[in-house]
N, C-alpha and C. Protein backbone atom coordinates (compact mmCIF):
# COMPACT_ATOMS: atom_id res chain seq x y z
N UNK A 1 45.03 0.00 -15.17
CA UNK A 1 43.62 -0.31 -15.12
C UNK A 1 42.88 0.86 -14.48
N UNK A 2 41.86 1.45 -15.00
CA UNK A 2 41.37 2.15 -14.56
C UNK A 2 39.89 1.69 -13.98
N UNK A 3 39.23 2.21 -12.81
CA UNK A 3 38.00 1.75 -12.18
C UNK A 3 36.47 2.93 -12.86
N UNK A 4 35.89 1.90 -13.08
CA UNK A 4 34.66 2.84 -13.44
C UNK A 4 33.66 3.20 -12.08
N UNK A 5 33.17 4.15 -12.30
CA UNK A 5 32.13 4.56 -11.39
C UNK A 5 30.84 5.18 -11.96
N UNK A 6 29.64 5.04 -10.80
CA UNK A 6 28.67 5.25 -11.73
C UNK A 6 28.73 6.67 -11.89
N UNK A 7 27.34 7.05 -12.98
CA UNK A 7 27.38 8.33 -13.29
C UNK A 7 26.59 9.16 -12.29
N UNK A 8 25.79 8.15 -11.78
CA UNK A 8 24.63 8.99 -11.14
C UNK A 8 23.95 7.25 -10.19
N UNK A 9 24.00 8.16 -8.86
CA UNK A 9 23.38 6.98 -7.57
C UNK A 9 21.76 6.95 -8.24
N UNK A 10 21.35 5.53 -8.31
CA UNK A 10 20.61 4.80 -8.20
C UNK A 10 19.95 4.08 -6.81
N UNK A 11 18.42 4.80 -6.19
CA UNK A 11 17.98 4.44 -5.39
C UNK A 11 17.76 2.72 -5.48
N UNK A 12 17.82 2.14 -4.24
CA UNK A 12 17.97 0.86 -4.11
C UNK A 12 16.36 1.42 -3.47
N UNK A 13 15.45 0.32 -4.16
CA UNK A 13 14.28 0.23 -3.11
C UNK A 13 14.09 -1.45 -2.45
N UNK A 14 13.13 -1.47 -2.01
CA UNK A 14 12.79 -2.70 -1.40
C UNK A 14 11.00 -2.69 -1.17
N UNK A 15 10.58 -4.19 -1.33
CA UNK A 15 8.80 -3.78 -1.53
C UNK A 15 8.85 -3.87 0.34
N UNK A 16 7.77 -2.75 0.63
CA UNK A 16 7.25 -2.43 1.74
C UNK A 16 5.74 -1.65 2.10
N UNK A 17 5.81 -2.06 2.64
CA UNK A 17 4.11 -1.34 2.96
C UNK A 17 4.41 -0.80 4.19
N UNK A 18 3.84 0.90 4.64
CA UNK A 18 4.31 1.03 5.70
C UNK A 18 3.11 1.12 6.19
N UNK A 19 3.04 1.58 7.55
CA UNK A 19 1.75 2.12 8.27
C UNK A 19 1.14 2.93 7.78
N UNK A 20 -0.10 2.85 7.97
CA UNK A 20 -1.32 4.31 7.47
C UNK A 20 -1.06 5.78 8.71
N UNK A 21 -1.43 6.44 7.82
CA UNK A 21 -1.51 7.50 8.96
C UNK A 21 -2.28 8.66 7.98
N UNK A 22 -3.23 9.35 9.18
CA UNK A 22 -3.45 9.14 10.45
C UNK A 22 -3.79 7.42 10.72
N UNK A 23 -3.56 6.90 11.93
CA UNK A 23 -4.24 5.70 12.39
C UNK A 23 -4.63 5.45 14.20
N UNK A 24 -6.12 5.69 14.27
CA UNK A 24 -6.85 5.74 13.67
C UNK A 24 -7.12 6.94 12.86
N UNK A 25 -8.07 6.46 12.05
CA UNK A 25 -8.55 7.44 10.89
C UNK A 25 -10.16 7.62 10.94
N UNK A 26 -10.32 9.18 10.35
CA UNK A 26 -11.75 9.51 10.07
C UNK A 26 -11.90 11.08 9.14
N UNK A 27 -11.70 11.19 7.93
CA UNK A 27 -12.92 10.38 7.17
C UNK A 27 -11.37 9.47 6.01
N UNK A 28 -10.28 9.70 6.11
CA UNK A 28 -9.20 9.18 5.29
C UNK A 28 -7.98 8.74 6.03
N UNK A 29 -7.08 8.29 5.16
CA UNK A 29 -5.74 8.10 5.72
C UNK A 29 -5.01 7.58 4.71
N UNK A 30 -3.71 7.71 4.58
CA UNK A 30 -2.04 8.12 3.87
C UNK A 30 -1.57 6.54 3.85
N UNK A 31 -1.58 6.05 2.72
CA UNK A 31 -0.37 4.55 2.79
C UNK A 31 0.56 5.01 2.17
N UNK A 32 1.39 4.83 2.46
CA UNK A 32 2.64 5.02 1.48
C UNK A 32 3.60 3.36 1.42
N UNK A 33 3.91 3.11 0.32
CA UNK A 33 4.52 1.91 0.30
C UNK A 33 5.73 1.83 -0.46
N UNK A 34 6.60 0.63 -0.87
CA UNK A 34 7.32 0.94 -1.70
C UNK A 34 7.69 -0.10 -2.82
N UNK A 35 8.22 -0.53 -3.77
CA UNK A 35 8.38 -1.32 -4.67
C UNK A 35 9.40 -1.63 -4.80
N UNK A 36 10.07 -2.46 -4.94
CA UNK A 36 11.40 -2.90 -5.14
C UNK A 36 12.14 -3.41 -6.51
N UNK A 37 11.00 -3.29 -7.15
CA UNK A 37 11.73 -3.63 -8.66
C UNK A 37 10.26 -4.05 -9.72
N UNK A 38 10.32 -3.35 -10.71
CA UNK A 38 9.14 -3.08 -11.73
C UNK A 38 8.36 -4.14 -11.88
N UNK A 39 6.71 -4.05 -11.75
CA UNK A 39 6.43 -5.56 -11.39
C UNK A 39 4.50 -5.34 -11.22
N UNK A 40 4.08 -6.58 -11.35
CA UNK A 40 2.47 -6.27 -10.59
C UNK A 40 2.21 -5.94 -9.13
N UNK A 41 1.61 -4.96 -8.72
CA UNK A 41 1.26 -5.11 -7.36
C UNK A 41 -0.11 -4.89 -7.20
N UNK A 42 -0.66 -5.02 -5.90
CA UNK A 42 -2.03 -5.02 -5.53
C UNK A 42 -2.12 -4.48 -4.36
N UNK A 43 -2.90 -3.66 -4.19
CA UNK A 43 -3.41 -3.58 -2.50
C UNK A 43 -4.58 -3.49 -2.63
N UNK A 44 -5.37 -4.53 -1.65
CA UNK A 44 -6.26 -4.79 -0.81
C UNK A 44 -6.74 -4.07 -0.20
N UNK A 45 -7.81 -3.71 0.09
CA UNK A 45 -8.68 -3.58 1.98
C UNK A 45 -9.75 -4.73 2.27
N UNK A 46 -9.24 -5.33 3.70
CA UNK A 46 -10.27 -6.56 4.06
C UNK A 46 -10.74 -6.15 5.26
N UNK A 47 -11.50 -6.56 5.49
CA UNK A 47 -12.24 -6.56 6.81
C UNK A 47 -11.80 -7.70 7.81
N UNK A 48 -12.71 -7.42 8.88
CA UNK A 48 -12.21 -8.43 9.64
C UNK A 48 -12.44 -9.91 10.03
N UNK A 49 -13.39 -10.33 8.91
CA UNK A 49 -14.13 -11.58 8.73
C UNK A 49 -13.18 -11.62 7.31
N UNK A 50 -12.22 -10.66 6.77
CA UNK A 50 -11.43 -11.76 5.49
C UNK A 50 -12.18 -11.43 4.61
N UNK A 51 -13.39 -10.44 4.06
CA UNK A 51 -13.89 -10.01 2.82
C UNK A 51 -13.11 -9.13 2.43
N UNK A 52 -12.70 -9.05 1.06
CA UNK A 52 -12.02 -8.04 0.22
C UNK A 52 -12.97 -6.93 0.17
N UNK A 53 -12.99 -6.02 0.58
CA UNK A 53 -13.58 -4.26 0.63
C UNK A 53 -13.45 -3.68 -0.23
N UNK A 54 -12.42 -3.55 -0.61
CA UNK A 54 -11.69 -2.06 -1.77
C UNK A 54 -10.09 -2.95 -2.35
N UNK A 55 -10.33 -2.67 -3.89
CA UNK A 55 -9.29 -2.99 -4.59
C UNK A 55 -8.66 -1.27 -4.46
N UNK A 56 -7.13 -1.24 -3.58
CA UNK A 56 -6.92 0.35 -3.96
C UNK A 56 -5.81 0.23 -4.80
N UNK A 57 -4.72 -0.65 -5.49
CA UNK A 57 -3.89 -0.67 -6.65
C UNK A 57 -4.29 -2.36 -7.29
N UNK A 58 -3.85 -2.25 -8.45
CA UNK A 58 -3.62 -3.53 -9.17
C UNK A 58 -3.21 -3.28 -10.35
N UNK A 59 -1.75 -2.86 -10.18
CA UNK A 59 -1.20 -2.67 -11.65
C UNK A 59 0.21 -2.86 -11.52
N UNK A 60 0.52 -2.52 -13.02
CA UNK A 60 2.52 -2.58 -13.04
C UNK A 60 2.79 -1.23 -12.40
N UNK A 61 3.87 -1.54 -12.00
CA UNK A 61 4.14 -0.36 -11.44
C UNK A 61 6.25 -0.50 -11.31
N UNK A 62 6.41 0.81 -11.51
CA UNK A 62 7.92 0.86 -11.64
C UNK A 62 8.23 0.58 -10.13
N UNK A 63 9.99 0.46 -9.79
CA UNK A 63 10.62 0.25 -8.44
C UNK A 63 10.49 1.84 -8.32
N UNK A 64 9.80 2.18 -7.03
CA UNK A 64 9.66 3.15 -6.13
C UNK A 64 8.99 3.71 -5.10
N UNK A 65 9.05 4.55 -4.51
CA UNK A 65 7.93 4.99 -3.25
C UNK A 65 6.76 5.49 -3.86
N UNK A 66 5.28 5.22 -2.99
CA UNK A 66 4.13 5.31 -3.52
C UNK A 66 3.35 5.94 -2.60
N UNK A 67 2.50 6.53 -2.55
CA UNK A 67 1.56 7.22 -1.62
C UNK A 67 0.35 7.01 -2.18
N UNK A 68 -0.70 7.14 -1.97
CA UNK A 68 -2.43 6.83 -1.87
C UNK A 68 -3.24 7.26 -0.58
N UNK A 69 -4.18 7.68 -1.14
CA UNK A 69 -5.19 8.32 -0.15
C UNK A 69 -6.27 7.53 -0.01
N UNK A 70 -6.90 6.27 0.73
CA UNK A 70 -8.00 5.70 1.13
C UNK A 70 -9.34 6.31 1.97
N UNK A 71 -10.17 6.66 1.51
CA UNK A 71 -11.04 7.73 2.18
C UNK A 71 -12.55 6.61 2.82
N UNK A 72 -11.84 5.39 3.16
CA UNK A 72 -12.64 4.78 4.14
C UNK A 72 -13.87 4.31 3.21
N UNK A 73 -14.12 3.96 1.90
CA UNK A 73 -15.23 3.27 0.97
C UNK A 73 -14.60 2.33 0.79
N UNK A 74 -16.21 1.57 0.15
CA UNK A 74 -15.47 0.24 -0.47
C UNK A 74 -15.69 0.54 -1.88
N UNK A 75 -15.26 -0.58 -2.36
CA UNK A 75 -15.24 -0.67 -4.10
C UNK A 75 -16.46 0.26 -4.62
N UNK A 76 -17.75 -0.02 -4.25
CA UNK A 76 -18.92 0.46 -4.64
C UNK A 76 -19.30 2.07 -4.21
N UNK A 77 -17.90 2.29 -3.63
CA UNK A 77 -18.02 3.59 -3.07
C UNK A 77 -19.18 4.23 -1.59
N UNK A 78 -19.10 2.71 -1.17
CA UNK A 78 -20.12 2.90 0.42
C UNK A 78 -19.12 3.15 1.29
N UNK A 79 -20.05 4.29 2.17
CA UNK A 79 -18.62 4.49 3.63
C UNK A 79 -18.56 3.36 3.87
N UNK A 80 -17.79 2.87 4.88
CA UNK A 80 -17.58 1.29 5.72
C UNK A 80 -18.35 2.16 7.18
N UNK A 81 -18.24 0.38 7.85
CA UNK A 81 -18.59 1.12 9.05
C UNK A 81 -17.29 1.55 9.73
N UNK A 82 -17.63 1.68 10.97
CA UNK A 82 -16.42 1.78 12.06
C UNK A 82 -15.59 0.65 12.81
N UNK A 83 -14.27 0.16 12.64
CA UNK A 83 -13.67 -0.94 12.72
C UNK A 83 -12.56 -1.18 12.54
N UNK A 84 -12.30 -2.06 11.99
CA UNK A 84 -10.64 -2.80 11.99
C UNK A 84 -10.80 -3.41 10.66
N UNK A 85 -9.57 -2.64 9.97
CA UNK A 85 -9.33 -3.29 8.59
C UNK A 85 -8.02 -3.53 8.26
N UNK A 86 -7.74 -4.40 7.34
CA UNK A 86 -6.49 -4.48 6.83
C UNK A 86 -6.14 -4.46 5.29
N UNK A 87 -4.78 -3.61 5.53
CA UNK A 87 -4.85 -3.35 4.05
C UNK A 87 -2.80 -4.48 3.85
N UNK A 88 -3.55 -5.38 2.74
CA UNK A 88 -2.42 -6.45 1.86
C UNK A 88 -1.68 -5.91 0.43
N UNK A 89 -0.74 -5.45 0.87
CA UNK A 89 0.04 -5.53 -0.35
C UNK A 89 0.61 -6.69 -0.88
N UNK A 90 0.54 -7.35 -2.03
CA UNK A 90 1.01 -8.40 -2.89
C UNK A 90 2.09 -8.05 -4.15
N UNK A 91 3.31 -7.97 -4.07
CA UNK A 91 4.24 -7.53 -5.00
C UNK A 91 5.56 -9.01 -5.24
N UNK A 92 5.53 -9.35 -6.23
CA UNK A 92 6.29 -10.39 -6.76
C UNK A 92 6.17 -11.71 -5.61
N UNK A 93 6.86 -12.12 -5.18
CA UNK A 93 7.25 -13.05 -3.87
C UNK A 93 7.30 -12.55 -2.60
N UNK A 94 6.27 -11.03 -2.22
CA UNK A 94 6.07 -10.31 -0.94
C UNK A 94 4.29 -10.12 -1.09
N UNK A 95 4.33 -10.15 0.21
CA UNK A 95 2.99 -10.08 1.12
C UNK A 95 3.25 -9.70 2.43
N UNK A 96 2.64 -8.27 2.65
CA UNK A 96 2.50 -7.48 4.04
C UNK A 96 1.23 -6.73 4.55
N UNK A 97 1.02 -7.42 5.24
CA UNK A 97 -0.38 -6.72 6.10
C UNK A 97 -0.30 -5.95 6.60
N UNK A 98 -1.24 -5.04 6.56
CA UNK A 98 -1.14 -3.64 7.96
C UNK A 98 -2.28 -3.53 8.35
N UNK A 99 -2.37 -2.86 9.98
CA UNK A 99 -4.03 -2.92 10.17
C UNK A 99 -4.71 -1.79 10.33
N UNK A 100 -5.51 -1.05 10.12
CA UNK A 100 -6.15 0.27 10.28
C UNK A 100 -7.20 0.14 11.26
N UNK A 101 -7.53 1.30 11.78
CA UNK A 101 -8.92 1.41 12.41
C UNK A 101 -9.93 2.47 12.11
N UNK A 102 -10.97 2.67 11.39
CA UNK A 102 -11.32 3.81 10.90
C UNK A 102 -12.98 4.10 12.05
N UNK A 103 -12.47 5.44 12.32
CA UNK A 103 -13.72 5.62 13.98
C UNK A 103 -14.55 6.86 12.82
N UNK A 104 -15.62 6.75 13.45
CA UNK A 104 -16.57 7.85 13.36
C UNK A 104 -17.12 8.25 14.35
């Protein structure tokens, strides 16, 4: 009997959202997240009364690491003010919050 092996390693991911950075931030800041297997995801920015701010993904997206640049607008492209926000990733049966603070 002979044993097979693969041909080539296959990254294992897992969905994650990590911290922003810089945090705090002014006038942007870095999410990087990750996916765990090909699928819809979303990220959010809410405020701190729970209004949705900025849609910054909502699509399929393959299993892998992701980066995005948030430059502190909302949807309509208005600066925000200065504060506490959170940004929700939503990917299959995961949901993770993170919180930002963007100063001027």
């Amino acid at each position: 009997m002979t044993a097979a092996s693969p041909i080539e390693d296959v990254p294992k991911f897992a969905n994650r959202l990590n911290a922003n950075a810089p945090n705090p931030f002014n006038p942007r800041t870095k999410i990087d997240y990750e996916v765990g297997s090909a699928g819809r995801v979303t990220l959010r920015v809410f405020d701190v009364r729970g209004k949705a701010v900025r849609l910054l993904v909502d699509r399929e997206l393959d299993a892998g690491r992701y980066r995005l640049t948030w430059d502190g607008t909302d949807d309509r492209g208005r600066r925000l003010a200065s504060g506490v926000y959170f940004c929700r990733m939503e990917a299959a049966n995961f949901v993770q919050i993170i919180r930002m603070a963007l100063i001027k």
